[in-house]
PDB file of N, CA and C in Angstrom:
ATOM      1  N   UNK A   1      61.783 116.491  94.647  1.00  0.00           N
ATOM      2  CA  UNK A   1      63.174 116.598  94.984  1.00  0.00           C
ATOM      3  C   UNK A   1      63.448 115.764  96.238  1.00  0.00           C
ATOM      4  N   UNK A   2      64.562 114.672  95.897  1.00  0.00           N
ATOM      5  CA  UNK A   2      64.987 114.054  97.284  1.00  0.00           C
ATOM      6  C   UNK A   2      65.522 115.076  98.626  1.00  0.00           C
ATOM      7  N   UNK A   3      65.318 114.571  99.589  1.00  0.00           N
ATOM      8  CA  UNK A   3      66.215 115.381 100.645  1.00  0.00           C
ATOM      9  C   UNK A   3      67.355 114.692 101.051  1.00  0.00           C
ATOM     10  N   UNK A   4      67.673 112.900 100.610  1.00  0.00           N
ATOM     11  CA  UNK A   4      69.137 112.583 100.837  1.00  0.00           C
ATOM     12  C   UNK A   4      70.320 112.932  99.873  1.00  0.00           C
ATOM     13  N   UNK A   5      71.508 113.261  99.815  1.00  0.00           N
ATOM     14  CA  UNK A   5      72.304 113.416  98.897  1.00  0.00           C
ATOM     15  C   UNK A   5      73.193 112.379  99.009  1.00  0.00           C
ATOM     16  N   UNK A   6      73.697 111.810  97.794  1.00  0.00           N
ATOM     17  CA  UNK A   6      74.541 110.766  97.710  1.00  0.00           C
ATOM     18  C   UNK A   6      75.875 111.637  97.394  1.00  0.00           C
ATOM     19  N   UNK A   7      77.382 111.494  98.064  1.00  0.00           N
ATOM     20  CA  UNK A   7      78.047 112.146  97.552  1.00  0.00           C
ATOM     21  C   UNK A   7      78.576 110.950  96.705  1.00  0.00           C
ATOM     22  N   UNK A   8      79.440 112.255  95.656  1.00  0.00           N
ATOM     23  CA  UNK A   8      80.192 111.627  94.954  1.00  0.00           C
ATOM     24  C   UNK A   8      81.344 110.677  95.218  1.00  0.00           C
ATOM     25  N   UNK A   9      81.362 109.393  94.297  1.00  0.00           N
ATOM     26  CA  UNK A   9      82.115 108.395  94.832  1.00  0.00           C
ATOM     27  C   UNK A   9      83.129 108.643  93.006  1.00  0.00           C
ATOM     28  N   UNK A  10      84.438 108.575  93.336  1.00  0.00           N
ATOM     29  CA  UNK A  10      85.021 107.823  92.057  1.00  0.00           C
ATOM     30  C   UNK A  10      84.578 106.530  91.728  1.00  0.00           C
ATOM     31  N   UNK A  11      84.355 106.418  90.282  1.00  0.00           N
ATOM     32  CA  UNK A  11      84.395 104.970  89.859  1.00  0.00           C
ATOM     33  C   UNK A  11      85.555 103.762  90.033  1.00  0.00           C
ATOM     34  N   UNK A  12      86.665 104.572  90.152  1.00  0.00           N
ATOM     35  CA  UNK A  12      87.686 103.808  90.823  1.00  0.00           C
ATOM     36  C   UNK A  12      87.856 102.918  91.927  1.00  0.00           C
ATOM     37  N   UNK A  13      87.008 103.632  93.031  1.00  0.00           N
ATOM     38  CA  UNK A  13      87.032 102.975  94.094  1.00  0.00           C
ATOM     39  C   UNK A  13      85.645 102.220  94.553  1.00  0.00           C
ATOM     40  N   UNK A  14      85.247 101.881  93.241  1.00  0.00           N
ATOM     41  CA  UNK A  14      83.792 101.319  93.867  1.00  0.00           C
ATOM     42  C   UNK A  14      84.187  99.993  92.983  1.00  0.00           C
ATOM     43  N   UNK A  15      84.263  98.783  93.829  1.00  0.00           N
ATOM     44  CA  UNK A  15      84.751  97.722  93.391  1.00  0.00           C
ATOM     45  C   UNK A  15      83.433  97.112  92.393  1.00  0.00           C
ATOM     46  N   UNK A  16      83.423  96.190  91.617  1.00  0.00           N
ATOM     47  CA  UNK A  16      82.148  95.494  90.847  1.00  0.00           C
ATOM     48  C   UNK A  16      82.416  93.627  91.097  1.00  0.00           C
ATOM     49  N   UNK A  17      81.946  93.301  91.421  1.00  0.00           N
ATOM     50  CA  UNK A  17      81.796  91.452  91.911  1.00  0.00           C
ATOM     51  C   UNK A  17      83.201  90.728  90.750  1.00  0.00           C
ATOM     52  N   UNK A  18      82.649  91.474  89.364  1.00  0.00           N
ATOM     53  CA  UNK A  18      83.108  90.726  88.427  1.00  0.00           C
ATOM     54  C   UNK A  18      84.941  91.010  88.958  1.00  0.00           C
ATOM     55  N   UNK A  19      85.187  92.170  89.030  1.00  0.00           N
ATOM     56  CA  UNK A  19      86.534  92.748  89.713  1.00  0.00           C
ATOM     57  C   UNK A  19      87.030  92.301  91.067  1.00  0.00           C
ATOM     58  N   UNK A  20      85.705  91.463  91.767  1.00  0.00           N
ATOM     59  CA  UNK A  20      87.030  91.350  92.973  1.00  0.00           C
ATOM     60  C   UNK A  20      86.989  89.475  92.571  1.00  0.00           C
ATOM     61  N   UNK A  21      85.650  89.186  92.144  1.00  0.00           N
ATOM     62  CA  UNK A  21      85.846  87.693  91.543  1.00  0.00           C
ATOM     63  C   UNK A  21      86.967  87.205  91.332  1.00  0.00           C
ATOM     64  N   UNK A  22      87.621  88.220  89.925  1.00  0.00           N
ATOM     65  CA  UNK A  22      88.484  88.037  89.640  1.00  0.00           C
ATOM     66  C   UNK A  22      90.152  88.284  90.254  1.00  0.00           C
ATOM     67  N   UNK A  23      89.844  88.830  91.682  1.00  0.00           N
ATOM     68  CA  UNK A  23      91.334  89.125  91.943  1.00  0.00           C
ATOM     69  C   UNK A  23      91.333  87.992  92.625  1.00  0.00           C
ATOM     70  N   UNK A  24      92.853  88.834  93.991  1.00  0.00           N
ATOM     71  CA  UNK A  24      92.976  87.241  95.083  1.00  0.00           C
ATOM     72  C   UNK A  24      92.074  87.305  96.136  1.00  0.00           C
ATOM     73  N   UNK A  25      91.336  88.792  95.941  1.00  0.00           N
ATOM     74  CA  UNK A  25      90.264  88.869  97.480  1.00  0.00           C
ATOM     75  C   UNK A  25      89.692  87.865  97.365  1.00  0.00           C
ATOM     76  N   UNK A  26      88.906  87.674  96.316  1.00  0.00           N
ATOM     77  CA  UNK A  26      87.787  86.256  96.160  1.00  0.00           C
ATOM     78  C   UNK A  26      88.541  84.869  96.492  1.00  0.00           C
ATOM     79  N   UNK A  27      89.896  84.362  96.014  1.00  0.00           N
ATOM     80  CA  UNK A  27      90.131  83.380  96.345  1.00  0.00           C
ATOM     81  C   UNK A  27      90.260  83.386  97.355  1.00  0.00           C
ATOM     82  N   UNK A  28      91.004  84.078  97.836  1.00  0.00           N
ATOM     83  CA  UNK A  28      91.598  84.012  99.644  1.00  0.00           C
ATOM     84  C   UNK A  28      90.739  84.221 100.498  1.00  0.00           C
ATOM     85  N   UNK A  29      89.388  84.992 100.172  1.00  0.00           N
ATOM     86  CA  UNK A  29      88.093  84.199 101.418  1.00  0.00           C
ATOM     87  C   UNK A  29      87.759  82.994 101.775  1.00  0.00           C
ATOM     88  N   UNK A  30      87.798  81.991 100.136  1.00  0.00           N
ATOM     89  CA  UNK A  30      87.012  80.859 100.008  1.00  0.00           C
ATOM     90  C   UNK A  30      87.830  79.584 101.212  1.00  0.00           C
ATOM     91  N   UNK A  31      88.935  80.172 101.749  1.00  0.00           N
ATOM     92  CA  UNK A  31      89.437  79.053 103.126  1.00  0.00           C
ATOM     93  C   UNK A  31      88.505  79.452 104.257  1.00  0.00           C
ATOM     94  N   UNK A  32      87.994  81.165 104.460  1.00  0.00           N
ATOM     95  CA  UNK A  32      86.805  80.866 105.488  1.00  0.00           C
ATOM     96  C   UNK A  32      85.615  79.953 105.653  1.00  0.00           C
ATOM     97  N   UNK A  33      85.083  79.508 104.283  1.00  0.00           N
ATOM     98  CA  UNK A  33      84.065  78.501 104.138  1.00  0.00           C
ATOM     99  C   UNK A  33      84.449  77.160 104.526  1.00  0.00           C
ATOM    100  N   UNK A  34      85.607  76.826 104.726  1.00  0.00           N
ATOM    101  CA  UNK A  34      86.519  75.560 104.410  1.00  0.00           C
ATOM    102  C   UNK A  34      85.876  75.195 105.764  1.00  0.00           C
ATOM    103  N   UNK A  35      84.992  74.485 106.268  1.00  0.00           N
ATOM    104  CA  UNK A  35      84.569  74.233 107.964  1.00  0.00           C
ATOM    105  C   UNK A  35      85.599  72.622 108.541  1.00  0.00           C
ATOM    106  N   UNK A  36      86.008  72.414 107.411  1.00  0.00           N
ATOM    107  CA  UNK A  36      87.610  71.784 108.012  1.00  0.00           C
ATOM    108  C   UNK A  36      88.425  71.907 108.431  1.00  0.00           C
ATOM    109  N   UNK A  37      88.965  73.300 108.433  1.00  0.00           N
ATOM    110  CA  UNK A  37      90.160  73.898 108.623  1.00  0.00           C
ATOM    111  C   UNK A  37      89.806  74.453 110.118  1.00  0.00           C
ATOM    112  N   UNK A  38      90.923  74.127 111.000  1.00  0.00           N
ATOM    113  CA  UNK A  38      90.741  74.827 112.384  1.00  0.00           C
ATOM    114  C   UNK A  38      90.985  76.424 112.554  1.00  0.00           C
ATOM    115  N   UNK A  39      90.869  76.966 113.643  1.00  0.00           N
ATOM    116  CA  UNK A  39      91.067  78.258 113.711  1.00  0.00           C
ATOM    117  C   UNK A  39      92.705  78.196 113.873  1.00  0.00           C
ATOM    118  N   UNK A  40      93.486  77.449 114.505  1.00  0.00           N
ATOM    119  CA  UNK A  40      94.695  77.672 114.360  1.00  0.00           C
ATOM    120  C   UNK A  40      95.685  76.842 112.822  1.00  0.00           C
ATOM    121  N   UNK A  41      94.519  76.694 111.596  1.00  0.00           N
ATOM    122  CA  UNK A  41      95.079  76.440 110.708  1.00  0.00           C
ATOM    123  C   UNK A  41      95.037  77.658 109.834  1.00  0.00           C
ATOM    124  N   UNK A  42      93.669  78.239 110.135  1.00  0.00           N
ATOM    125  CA  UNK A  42      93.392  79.519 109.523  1.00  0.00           C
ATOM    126  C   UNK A  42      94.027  80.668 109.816  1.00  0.00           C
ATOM    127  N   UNK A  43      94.330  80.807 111.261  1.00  0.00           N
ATOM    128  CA  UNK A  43      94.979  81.812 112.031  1.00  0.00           C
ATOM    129  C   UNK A  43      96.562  81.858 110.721  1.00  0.00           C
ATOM    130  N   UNK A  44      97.199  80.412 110.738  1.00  0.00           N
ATOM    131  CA  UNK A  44      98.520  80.149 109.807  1.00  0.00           C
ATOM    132  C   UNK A  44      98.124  80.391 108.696  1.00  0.00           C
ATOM    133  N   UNK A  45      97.973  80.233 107.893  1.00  0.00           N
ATOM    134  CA  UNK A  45      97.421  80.153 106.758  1.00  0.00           C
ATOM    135  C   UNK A  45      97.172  81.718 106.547  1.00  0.00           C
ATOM    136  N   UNK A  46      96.823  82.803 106.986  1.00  0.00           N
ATOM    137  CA  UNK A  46      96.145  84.189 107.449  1.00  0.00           C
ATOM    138  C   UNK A  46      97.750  84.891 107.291  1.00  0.00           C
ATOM    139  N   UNK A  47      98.330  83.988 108.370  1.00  0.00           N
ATOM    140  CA  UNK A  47      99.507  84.702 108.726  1.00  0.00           C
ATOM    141  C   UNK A  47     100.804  84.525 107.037  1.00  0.00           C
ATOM    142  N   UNK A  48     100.484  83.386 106.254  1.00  0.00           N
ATOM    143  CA  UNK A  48     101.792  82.944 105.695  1.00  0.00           C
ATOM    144  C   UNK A  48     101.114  84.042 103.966  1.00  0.00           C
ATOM    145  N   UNK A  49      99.815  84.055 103.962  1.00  0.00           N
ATOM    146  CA  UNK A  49      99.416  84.903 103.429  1.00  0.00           C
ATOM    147  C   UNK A  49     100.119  86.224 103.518  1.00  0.00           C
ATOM    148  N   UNK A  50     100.030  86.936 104.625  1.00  0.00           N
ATOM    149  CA  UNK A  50     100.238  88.367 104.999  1.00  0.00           C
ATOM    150  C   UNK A  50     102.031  88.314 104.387  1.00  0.00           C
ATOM    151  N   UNK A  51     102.694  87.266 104.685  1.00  0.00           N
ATOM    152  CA  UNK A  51     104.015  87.156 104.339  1.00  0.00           C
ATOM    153  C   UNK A  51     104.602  87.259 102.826  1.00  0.00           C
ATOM    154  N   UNK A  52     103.409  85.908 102.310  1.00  0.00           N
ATOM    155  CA  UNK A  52     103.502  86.503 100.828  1.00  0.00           C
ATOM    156  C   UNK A  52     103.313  87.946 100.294  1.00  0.00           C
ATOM    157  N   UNK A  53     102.647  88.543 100.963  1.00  0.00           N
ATOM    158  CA  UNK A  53     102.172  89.935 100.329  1.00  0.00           C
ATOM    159  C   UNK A  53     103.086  90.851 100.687  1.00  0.00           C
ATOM    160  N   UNK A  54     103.836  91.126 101.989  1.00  0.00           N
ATOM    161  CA  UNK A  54     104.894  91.323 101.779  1.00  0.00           C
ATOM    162  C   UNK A  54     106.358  91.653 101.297  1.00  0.00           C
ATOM    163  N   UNK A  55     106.453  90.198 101.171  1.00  0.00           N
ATOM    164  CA  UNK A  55     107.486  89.841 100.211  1.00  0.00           C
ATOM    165  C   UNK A  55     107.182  90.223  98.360  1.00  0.00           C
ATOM    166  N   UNK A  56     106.518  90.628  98.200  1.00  0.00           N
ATOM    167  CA  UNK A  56     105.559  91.206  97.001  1.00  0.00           C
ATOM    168  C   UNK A  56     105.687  92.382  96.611  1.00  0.00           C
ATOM    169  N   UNK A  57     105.573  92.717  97.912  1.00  0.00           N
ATOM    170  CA  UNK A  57     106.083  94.497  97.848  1.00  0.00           C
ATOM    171  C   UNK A  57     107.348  94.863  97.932  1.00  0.00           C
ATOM    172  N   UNK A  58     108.288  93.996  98.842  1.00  0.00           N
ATOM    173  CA  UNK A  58     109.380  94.081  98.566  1.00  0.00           C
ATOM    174  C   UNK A  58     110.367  94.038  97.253  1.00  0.00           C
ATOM    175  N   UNK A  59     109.932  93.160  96.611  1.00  0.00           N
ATOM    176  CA  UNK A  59     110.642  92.827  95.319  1.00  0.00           C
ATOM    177  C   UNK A  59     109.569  93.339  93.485  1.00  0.00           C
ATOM    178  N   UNK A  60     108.632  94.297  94.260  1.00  0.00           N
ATOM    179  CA  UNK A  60     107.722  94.143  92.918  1.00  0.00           C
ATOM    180  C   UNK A  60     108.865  95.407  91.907  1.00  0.00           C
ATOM    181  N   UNK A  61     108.519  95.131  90.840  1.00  0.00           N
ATOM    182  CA  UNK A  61     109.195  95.567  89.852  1.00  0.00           C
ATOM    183  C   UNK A  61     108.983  97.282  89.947  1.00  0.00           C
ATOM    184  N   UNK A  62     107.959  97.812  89.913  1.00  0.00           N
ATOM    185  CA  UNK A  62     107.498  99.137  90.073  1.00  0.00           C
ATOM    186  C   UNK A  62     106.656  99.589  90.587  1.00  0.00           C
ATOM    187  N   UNK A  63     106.314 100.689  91.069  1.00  0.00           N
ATOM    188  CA  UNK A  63     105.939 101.428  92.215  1.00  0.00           C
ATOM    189  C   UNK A  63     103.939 100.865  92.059  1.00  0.00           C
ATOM    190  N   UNK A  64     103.767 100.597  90.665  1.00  0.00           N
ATOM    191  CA  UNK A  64     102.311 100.375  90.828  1.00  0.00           C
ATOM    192  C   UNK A  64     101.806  98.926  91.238  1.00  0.00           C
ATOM    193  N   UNK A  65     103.119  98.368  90.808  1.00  0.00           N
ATOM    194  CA  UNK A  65     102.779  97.068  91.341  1.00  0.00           C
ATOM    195  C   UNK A  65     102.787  96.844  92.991  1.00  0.00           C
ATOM    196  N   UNK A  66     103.804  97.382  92.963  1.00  0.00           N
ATOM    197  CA  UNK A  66     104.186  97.295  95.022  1.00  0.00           C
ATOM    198  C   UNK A  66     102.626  98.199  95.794  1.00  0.00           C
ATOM    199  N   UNK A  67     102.351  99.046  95.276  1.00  0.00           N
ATOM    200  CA  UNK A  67     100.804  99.809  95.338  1.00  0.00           C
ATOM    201  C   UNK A  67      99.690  98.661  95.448  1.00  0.00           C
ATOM    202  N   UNK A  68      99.503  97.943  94.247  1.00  0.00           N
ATOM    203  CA  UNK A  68      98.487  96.854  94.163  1.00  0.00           C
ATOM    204  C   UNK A  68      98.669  96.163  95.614  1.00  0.00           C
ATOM    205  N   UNK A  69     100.269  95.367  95.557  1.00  0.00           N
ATOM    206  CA  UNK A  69     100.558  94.398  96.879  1.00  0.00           C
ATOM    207  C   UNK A  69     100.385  95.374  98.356  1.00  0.00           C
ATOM    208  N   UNK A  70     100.734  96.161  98.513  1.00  0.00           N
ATOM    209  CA  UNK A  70     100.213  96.727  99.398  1.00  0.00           C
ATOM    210  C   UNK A  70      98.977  97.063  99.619  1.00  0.00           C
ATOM    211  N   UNK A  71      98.040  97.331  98.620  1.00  0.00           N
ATOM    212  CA  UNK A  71      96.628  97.517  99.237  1.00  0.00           C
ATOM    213  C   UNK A  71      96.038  96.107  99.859  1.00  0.00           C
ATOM    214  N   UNK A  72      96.728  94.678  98.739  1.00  0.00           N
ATOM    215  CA  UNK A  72      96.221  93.543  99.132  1.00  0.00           C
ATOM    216  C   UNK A  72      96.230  93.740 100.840  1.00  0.00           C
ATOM    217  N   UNK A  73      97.756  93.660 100.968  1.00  0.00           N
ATOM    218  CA  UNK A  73      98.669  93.520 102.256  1.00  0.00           C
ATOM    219  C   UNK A  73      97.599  94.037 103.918  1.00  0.00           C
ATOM    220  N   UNK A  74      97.622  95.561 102.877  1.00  0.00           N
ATOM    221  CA  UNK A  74      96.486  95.955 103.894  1.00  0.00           C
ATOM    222  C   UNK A  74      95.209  95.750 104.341  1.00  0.00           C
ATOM    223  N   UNK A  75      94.439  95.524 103.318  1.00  0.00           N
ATOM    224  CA  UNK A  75      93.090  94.403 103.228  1.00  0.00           C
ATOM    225  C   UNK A  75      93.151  93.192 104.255  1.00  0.00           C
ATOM    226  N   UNK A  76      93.924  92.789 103.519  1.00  0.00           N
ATOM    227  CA  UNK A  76      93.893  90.925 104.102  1.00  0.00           C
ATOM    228  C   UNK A  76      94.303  91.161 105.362  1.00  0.00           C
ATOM    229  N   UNK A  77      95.177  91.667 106.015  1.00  0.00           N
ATOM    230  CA  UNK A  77      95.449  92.700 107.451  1.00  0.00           C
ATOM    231  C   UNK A  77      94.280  92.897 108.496  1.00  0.00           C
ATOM    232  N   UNK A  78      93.417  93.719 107.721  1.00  0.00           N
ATOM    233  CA  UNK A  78      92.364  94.440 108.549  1.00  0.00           C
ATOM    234  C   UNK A  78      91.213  92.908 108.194  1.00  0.00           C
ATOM    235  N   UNK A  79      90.711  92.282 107.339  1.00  0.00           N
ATOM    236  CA  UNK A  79      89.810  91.234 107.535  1.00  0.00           C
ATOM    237  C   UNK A  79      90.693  89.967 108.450  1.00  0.00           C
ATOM    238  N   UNK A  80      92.158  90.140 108.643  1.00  0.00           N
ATOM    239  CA  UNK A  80      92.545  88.717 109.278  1.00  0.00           C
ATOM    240  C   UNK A  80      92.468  89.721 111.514  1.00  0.00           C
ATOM    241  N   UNK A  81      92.318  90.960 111.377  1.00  0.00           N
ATOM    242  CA  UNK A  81      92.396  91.431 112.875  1.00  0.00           C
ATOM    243  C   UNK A  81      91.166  91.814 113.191  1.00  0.00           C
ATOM    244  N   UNK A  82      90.150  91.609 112.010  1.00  0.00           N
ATOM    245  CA  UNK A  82      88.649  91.616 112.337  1.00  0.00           C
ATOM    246  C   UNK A  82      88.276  90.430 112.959  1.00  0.00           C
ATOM    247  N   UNK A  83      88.989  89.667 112.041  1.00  0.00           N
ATOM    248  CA  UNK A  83      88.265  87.913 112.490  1.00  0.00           C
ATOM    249  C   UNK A  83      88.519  87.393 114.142  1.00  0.00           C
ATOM    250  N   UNK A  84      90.278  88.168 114.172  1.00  0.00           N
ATOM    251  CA  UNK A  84      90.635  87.081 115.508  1.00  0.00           C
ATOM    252  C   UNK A  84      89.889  88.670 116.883  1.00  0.00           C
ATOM    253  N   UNK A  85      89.724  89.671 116.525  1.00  0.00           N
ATOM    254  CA  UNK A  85      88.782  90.024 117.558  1.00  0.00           C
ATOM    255  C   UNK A  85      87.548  89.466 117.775  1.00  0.00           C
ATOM    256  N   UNK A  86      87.248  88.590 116.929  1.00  0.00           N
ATOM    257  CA  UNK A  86      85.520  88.376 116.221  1.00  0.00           C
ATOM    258  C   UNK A  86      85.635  86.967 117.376  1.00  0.00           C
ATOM    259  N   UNK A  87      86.890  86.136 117.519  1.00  0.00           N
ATOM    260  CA  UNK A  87      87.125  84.969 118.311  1.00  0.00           C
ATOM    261  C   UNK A  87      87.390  85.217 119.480  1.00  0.00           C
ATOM    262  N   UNK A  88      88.014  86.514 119.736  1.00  0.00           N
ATOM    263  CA  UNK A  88      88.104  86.613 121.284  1.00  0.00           C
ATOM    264  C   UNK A  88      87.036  87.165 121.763  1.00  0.00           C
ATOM    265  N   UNK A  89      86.407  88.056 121.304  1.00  0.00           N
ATOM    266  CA  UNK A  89      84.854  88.445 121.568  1.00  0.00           C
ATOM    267  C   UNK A  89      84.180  87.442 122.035  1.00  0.00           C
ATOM    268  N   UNK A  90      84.157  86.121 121.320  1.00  0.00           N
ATOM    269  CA  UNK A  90      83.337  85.068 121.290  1.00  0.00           C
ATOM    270  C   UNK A  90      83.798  84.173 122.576  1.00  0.00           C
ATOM    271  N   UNK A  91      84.864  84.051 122.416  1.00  0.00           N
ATOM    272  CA  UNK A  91      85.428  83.531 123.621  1.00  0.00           C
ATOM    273  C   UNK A  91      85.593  83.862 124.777  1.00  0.00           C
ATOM    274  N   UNK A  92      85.316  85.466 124.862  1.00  0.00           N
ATOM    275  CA  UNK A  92      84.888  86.358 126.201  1.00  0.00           C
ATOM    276  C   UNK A  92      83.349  85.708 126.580  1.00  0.00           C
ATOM    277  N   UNK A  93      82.738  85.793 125.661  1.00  0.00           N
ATOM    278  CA  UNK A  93      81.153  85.908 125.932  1.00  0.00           C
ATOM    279  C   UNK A  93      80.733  84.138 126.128  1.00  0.00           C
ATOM    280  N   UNK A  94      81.414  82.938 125.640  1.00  0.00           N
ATOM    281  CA  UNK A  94      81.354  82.028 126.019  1.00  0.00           C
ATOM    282  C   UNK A  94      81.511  81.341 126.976  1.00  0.00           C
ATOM    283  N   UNK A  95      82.718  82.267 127.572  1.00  0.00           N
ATOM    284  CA  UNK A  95      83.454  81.655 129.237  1.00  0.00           C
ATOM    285  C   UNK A  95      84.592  80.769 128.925  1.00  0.00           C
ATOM    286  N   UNK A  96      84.926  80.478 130.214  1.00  0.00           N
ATOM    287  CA  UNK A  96      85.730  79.124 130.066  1.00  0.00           C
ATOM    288  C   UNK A  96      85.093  78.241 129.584  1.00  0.00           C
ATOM    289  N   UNK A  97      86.527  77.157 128.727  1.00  0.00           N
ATOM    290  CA  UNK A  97      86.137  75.750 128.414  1.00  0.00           C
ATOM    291  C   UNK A  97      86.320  74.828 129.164  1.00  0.00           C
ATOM    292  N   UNK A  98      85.149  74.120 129.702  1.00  0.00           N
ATOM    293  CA  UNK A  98      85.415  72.926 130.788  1.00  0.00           C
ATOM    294  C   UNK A  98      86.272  71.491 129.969  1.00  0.00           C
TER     295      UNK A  98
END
């Protein structure tokens, strides 16, 4: 007999690769790889995102759809205020730029 217990998770909320592959999470990472793009293109780009999603929820036809755009909304939210703490962190611990 184990002594860890796994609690129960819904199958609902346990995402599968093939499922987020296929949504916009997967596309809308692939500009972090982009090592072209500056931080204040990404920072925009982050931001005109959050707008679309938005505006998504505003006008979606029914309550499950505006649900979907809002979870995006909130997602892309919390990974775009992870990142720019992730730069000021970095930029604390780097110092000034001469």
């Amino acid at each position: 007999m184990s002594s860890s217990i796994v609690p129960a998770t819904p199958r609902a909320f346990i995402p599968t690769f093939a499922s987020i592959k296929n949504s916009h999470l997967y596309s809308t990472a692939s500009h972090l790889s982009n090592m072209s793009m500056t931080v204040t293109e990404s920072v925009t780009h982050d931001h005109r995102e959050l707008e679309d999603y938005y505006n998504n929820i505003k006008k979606a036809p029914d309550h499950a759809t505006a649900t979907k755009w809002q979870n995006q909304f909130v997602w892309e939210l919390a990974r775009h205020s992870i990142g720019e703490v992730g730069i000021l962190i970095l930029d604390k611990c780097l110092g000034p730029r001469s």
